[in-house]
N, C-alpha and C. Protein backbone atom coordinates (compact mmCIF):
# COMPACT_ATOMS: atom_id res chain seq x y z
N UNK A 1 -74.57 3.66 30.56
CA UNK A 1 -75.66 3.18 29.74
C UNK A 1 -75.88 4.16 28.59
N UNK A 2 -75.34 3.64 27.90
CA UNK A 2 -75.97 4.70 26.20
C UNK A 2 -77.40 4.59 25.71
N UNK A 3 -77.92 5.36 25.00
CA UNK A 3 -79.13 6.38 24.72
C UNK A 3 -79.79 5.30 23.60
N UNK A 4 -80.97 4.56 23.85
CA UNK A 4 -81.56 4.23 23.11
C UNK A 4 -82.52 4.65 21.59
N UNK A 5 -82.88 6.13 22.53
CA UNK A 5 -83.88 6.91 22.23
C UNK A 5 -83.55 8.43 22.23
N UNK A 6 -83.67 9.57 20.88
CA UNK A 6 -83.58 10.75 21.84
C UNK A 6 -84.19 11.31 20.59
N UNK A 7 -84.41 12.57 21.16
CA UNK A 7 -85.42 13.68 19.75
C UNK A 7 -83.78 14.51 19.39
N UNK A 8 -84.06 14.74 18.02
CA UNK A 8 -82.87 15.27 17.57
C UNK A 8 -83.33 16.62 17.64
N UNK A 9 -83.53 17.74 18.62
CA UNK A 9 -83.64 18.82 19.14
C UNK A 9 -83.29 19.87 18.01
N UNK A 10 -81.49 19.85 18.11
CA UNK A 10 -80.82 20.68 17.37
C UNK A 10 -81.08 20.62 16.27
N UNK A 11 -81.50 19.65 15.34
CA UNK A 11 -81.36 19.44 13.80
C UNK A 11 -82.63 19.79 13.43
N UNK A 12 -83.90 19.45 14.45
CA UNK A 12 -84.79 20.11 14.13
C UNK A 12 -85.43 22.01 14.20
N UNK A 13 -84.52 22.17 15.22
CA UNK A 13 -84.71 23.62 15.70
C UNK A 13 -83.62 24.31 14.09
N UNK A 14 -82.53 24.08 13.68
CA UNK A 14 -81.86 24.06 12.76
C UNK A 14 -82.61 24.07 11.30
N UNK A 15 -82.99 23.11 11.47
CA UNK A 15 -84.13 23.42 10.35
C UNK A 15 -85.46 24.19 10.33
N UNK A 16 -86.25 24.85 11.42
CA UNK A 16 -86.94 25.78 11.46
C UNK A 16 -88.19 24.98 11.80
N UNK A 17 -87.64 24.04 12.70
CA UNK A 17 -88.86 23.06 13.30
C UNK A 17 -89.61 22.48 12.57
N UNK A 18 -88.79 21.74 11.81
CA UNK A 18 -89.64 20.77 10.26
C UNK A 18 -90.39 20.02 11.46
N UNK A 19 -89.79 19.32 12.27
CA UNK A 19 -91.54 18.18 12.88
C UNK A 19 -92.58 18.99 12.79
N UNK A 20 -92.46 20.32 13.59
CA UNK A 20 -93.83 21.16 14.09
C UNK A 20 -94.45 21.34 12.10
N UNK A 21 -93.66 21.35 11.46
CA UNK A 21 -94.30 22.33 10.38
C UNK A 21 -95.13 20.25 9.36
N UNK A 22 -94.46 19.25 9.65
CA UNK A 22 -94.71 18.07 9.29
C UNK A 22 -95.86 17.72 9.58
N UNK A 23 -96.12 17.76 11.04
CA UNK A 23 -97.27 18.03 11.90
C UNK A 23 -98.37 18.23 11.61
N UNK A 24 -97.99 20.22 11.37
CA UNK A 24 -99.07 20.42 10.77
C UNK A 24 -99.39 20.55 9.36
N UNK A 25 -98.66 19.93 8.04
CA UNK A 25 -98.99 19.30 7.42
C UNK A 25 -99.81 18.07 7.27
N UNK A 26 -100.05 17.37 8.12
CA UNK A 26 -100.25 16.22 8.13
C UNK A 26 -101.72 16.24 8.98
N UNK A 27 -102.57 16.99 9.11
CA UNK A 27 -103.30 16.73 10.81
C UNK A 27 -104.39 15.86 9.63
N UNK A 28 -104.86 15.41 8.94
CA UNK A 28 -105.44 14.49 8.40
C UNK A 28 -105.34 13.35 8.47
N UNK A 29 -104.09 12.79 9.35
CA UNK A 29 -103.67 12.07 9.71
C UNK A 29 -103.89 11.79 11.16
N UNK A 30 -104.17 12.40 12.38
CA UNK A 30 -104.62 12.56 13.55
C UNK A 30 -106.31 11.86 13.33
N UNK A 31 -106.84 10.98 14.45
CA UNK A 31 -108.15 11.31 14.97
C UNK A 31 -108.54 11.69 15.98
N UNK A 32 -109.69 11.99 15.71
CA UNK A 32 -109.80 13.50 16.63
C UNK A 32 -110.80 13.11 17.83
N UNK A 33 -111.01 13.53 18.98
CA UNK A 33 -112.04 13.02 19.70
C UNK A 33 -112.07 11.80 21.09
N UNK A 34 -111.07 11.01 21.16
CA UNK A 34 -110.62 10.44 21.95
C UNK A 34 -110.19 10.97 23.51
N UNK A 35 -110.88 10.42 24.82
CA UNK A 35 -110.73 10.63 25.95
C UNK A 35 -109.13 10.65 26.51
N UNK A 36 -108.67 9.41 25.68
CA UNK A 36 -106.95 9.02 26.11
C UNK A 36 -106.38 9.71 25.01
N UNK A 37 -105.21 9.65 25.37
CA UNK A 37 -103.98 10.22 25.05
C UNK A 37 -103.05 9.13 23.88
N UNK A 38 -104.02 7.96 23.62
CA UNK A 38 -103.03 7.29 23.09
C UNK A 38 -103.36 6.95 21.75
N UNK A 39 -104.25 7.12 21.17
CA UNK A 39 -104.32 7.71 19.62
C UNK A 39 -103.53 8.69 18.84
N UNK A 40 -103.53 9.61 19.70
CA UNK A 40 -102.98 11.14 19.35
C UNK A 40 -101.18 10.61 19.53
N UNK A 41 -100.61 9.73 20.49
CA UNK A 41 -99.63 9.62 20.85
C UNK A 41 -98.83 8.65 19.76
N UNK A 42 -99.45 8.01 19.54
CA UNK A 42 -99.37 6.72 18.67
C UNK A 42 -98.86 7.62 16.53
N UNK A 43 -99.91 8.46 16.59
CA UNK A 43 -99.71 9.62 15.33
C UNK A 43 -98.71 10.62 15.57
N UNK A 44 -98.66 10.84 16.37
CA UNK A 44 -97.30 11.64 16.87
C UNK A 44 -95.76 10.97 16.53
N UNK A 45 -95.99 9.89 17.33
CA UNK A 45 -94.91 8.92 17.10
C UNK A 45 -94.72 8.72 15.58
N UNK A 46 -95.38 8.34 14.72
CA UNK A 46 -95.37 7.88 13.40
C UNK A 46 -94.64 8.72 12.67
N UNK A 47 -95.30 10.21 13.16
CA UNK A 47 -94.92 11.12 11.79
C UNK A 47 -93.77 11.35 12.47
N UNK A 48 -92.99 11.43 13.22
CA UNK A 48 -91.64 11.74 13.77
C UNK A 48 -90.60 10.75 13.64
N UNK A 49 -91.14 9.59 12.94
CA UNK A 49 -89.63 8.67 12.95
C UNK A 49 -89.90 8.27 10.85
N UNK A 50 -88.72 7.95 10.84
CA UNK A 50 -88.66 7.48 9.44
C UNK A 50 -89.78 6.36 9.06
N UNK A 51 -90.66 5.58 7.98
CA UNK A 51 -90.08 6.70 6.91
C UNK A 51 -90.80 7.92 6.95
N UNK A 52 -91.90 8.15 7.50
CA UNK A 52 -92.45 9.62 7.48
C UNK A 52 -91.69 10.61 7.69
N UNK A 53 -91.12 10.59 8.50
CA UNK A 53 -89.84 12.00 8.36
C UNK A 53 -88.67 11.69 8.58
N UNK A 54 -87.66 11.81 7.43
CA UNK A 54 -86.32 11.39 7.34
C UNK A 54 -85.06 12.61 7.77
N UNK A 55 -84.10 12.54 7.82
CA UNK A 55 -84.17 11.39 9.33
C UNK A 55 -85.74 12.13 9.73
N UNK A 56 -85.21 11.10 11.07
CA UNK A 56 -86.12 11.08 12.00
C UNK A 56 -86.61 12.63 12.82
N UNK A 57 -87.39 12.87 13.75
CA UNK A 57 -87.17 13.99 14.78
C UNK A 57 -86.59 12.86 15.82
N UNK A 58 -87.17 11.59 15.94
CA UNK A 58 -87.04 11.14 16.62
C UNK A 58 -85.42 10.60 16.86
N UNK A 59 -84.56 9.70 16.95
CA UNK A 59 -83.27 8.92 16.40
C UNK A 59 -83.30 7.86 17.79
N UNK A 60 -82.87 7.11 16.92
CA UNK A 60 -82.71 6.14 17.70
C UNK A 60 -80.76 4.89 17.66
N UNK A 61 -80.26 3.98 18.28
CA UNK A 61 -79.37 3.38 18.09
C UNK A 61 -79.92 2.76 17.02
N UNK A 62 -78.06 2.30 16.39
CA UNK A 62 -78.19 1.27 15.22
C UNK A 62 -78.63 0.18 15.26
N UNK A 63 -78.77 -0.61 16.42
CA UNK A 63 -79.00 -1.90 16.43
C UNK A 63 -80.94 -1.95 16.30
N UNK A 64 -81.44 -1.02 16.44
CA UNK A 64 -82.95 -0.07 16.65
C UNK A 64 -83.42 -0.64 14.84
N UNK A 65 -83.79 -1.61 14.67
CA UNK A 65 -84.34 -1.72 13.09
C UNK A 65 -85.99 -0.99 12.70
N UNK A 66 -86.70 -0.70 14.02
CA UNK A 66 -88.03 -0.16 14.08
C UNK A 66 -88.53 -0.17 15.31
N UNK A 67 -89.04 0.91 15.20
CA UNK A 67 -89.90 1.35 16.65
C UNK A 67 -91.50 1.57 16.52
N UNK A 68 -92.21 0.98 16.85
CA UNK A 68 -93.55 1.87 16.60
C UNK A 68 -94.24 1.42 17.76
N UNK A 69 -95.55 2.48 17.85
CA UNK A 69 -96.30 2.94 18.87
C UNK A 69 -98.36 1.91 18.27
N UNK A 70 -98.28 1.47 19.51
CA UNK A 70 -99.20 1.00 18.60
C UNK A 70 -100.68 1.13 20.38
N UNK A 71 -101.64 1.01 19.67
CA UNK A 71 -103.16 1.39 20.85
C UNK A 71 -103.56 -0.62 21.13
N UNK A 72 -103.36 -0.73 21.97
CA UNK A 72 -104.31 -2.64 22.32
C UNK A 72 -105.54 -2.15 22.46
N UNK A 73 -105.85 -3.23 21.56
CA UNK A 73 -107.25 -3.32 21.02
C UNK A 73 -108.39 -3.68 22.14
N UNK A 74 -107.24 -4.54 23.24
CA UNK A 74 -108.22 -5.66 23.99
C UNK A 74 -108.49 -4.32 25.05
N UNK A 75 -107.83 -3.49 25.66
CA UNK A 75 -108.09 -2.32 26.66
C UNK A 75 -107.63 -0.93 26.50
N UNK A 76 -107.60 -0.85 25.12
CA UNK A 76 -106.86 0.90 24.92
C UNK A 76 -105.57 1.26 25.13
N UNK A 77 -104.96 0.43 26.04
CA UNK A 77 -104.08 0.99 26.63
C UNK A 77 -102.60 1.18 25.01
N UNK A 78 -101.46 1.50 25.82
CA UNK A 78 -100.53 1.80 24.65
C UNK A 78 -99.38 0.82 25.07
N UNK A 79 -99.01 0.42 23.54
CA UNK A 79 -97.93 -0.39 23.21
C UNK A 79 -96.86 -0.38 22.91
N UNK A 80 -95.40 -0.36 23.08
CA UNK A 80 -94.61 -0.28 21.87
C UNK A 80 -93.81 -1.80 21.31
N UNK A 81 -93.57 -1.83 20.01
CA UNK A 81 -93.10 -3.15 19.54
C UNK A 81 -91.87 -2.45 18.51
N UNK A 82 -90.86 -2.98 19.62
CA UNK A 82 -89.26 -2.31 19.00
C UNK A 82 -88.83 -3.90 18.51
N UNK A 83 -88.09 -3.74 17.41
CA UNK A 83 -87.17 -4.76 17.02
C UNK A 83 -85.89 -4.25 16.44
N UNK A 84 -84.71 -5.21 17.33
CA UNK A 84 -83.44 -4.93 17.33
C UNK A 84 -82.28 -5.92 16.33
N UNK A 85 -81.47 -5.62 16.08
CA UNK A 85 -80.65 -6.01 15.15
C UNK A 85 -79.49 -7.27 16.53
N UNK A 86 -79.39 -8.27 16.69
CA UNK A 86 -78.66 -8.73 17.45
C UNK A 86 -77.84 -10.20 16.58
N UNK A 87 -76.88 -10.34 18.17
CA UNK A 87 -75.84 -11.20 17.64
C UNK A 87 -76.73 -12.81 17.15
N UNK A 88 -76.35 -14.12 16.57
CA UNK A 88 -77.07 -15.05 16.53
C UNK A 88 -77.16 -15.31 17.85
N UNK A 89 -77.72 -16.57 18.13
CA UNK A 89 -77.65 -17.48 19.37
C UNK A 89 -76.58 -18.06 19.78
N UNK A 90 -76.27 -18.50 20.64
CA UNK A 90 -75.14 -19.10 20.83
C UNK A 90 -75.37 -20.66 20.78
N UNK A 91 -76.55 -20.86 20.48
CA UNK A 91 -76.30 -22.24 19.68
C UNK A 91 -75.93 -22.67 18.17
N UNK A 92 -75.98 -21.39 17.51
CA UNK A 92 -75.50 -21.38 16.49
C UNK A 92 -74.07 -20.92 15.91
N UNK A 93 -73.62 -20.19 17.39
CA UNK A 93 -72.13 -19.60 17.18
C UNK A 93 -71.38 -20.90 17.70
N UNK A 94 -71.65 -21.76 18.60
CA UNK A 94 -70.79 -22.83 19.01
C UNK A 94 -70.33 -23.75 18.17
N UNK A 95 -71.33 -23.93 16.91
CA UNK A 95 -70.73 -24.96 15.89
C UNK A 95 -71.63 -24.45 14.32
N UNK A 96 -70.37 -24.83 13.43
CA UNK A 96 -70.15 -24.34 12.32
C UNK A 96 -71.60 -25.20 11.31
N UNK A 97 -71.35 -26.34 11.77
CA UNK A 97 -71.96 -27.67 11.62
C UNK A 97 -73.41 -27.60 10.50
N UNK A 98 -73.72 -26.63 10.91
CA UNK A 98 -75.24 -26.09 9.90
C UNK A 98 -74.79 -25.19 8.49
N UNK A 99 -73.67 -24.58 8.74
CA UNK A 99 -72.67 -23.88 7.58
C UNK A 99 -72.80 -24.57 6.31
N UNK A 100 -72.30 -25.71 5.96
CA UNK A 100 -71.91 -26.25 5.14
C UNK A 100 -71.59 -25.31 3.57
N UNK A 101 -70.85 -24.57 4.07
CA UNK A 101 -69.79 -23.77 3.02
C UNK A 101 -70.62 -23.32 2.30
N UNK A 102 -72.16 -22.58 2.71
CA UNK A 102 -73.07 -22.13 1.88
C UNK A 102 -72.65 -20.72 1.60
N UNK A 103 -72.37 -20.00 2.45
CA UNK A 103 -71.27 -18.26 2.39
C UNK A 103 -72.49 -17.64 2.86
N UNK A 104 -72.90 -18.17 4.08
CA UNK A 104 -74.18 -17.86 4.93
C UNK A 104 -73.98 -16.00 5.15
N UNK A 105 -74.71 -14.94 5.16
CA UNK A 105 -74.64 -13.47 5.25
C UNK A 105 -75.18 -13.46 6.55
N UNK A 106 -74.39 -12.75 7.77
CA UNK A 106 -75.32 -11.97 8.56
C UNK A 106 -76.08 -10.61 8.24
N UNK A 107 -76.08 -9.68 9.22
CA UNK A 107 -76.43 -8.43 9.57
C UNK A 107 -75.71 -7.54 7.92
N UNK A 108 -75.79 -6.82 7.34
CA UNK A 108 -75.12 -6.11 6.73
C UNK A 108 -75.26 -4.85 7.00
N UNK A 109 -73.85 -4.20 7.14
CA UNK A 109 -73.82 -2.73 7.80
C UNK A 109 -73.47 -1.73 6.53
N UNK A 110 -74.00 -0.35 6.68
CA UNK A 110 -73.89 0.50 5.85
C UNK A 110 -74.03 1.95 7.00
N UNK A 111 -72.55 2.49 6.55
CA UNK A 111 -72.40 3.05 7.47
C UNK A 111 -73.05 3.21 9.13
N UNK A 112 -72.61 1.91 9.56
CA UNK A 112 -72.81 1.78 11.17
C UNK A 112 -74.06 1.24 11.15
N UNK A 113 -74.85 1.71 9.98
CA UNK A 113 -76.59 0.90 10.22
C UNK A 113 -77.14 -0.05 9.64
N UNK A 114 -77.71 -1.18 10.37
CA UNK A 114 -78.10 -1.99 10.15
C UNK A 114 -79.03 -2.38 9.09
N UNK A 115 -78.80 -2.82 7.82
CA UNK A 115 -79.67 -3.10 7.15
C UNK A 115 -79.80 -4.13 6.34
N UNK A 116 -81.23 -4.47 5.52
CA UNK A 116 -81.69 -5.60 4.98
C UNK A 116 -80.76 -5.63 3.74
N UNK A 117 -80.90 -7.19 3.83
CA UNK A 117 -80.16 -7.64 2.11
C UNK A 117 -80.79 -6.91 0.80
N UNK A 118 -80.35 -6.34 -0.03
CA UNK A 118 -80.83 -6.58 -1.38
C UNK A 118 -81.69 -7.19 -2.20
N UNK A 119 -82.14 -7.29 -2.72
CA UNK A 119 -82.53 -8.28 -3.96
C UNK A 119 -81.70 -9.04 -4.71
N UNK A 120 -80.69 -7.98 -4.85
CA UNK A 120 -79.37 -8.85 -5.64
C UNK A 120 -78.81 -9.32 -4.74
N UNK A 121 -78.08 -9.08 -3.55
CA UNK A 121 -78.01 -9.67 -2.57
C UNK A 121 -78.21 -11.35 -2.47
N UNK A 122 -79.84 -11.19 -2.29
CA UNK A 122 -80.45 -12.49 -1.99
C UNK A 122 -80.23 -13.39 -3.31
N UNK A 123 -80.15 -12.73 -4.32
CA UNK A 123 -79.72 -14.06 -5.66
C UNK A 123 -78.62 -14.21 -5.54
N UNK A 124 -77.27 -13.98 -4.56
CA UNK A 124 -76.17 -14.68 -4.71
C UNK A 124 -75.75 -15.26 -3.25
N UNK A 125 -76.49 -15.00 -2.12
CA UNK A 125 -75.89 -15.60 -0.98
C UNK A 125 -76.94 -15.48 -0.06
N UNK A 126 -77.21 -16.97 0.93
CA UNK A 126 -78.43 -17.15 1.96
C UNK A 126 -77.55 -16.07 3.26
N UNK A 127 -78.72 -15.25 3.62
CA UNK A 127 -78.41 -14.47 4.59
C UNK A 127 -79.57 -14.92 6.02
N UNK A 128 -78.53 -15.12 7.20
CA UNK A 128 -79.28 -15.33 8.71
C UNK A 128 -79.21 -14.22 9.59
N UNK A 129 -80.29 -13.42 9.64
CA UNK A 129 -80.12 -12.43 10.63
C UNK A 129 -80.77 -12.54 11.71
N UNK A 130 -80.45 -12.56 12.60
CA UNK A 130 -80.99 -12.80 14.00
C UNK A 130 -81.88 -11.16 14.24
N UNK A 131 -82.67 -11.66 15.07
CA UNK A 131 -83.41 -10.00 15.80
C UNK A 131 -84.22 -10.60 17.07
N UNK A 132 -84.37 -9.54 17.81
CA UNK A 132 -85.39 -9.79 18.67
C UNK A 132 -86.26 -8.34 18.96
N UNK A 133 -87.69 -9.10 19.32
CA UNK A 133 -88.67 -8.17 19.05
C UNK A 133 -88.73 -7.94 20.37
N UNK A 134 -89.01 -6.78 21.19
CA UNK A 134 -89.48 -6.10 22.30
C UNK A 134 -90.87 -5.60 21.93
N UNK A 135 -91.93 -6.04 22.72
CA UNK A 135 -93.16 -5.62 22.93
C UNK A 135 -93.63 -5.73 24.60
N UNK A 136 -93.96 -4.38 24.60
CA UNK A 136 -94.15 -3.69 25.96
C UNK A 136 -95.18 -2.96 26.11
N UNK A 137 -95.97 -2.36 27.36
CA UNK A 137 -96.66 -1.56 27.60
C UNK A 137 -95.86 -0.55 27.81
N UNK A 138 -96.88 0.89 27.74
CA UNK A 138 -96.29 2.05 28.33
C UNK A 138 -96.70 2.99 28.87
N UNK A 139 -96.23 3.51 29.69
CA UNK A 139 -97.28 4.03 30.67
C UNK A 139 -97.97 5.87 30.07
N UNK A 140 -99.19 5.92 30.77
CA UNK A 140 -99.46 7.19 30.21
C UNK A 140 -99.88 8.37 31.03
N UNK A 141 -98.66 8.07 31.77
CA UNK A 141 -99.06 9.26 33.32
C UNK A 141 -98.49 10.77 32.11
N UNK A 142 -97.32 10.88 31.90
CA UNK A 142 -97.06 12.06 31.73
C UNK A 142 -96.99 12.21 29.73
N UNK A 143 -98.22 11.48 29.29
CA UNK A 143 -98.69 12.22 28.32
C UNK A 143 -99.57 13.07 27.79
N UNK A 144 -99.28 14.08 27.17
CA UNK A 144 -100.24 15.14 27.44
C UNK A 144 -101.96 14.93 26.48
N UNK A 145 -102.51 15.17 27.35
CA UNK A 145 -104.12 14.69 26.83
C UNK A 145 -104.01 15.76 25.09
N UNK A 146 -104.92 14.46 24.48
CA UNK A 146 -105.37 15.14 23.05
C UNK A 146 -105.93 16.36 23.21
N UNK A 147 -105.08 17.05 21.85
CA UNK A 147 -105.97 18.20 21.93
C UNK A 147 -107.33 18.12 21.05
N UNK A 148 -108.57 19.24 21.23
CA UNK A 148 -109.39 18.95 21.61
C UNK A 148 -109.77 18.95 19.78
N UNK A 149 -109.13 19.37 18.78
CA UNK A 149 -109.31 19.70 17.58
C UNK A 149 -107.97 19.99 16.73
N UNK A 150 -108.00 19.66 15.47
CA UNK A 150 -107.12 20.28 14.81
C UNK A 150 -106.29 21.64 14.67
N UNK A 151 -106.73 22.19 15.36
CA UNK A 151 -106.01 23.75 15.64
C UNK A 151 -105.96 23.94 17.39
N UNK A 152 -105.82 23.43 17.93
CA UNK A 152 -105.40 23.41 19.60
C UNK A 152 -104.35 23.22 20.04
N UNK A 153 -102.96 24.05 19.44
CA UNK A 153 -101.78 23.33 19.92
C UNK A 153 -101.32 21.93 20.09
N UNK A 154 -101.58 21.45 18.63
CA UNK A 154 -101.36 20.02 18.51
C UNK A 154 -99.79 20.25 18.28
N UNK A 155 -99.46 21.14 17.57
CA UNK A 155 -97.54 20.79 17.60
C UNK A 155 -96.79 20.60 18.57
N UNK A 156 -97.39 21.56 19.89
CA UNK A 156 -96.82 21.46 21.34
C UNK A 156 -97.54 19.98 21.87
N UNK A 157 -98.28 19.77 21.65
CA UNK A 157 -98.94 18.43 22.04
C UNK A 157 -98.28 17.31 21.48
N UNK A 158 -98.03 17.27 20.01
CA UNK A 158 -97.33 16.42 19.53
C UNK A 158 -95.50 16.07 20.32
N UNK A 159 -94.77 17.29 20.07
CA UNK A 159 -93.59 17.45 20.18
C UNK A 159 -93.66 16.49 21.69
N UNK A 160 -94.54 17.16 22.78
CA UNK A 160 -94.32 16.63 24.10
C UNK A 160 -94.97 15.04 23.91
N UNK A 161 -95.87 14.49 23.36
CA UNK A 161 -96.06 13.00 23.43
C UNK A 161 -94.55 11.95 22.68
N UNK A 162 -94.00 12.53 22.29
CA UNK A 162 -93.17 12.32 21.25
C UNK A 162 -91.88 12.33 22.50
N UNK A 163 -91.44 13.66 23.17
CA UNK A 163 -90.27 13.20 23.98
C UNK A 163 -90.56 12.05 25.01
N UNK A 164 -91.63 12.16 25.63
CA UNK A 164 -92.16 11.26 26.31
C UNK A 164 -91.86 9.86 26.23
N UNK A 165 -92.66 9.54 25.20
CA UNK A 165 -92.58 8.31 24.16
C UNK A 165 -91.06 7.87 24.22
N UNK A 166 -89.91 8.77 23.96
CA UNK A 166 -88.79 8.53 23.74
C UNK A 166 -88.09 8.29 24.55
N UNK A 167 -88.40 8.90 26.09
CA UNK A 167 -87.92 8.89 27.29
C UNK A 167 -88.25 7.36 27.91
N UNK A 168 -89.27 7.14 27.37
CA UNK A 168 -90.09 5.35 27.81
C UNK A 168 -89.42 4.83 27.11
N UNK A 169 -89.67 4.66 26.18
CA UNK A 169 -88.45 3.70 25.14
C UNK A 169 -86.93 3.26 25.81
N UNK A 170 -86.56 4.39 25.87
CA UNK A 170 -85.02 4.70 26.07
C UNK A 170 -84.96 3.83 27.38
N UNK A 171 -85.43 4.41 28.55
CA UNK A 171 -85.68 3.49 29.44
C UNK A 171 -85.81 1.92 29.94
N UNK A 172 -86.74 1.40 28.31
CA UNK A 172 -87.49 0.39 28.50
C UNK A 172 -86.08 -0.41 27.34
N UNK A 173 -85.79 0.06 26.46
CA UNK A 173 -84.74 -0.86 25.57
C UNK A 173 -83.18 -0.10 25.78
N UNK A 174 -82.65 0.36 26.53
CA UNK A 174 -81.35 0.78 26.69
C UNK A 174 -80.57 -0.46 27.73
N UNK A 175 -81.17 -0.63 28.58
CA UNK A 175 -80.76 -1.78 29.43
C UNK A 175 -80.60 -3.35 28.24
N UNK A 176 -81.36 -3.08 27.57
CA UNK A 176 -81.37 -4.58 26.51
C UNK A 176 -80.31 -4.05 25.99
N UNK A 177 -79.95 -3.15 24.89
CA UNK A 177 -78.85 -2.74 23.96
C UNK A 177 -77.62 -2.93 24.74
N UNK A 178 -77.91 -2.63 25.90
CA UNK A 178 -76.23 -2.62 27.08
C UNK A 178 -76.00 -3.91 27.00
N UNK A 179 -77.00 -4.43 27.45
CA UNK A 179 -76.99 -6.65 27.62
C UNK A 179 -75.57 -6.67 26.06
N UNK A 180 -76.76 -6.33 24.99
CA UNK A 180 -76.07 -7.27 23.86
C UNK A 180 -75.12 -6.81 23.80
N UNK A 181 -74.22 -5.62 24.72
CA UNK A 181 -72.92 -5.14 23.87
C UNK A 181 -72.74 -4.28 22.66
């Protein structure tokens, strides 16, 4: 089973711990004050994946078009809503029949990664890209409670909601990525 999800460790330690230093650039971006863990977890997540920090700390597979962390409104609890780059249906691979020699575009790859058409693109050829969205709960046994203020070891707080996060993910969409092949 290959890796859905992983923190790019080396590239960040390599660079002199740009997340931690992003982080704490950013704590204006944190709110502060919350009993759960999933506010703080949710901002963590954000500033660690593109586009807020390029690459990512976070990385994820190609077929991975977006990941984000999101709080339900209806009970607090935490969300994630991944959407993946996949093959069409197979009601549409069985017959040509809907084609009609339009020079239909799937998926377009750039170096290995999946990405959207153009603009120019779209003025010369109809493009069908298939995706499917994963939306899930996630659990929040081993995230580490908010810290209590802007200067409380929020980078160590961050960094650890963040592998966490990644470890759930990975978990929760690696078995799908295996499915599609």
């Amino acid at each position: 089973m290959g890796k859905a999800f992983w923190t790019d460790q080396e590239f960040d330690r390599d660079r002199d711990g740009r997340y931690a230093v992003h982080v704490r650039k950013s704590l204006d971006e944190f709110e502060w004050g919350d009993i759960a863990p999933v506010r703080f977890a949710c901002t963590a997540w954000r500033l660690a994946t593109p586009p807020s920090l390029t690459p990512g700390f976070v990385r994820w597979d190609r077929r991975i078009l977006e990941a984000t962390c999101h709080r339900n409104t209806w009970d607090g609890s935490l969300f994630a809503r991944v959407r993946l780059a996949s093959p069409l249906p197979e009601e549409l691979r069985r017959s040509r029949a809907w084609w009609r020699d339009r020079g239909w575009q799937g998926w377009q790859r750039t170096f290995g990664q999946y990405v959207e058409p153009t603009q120019q693109d779209l003025a010369r050829n109809p493009f069908l890209r298939a995706s499917l969205l994963v939306e899930a709960p996630l659990p929040l046994d081993d995230l580490p409670p908010e810290p209590e203020g802007p200067h409380e070891r929020v980078e160590q707080s961050a960094h650890r909601a963040v592998t966490v996060l990644a470890r759930e993910l990975n978990a929760l969409v690696s078995p799908v990525l295996d499915q599609l092949g």
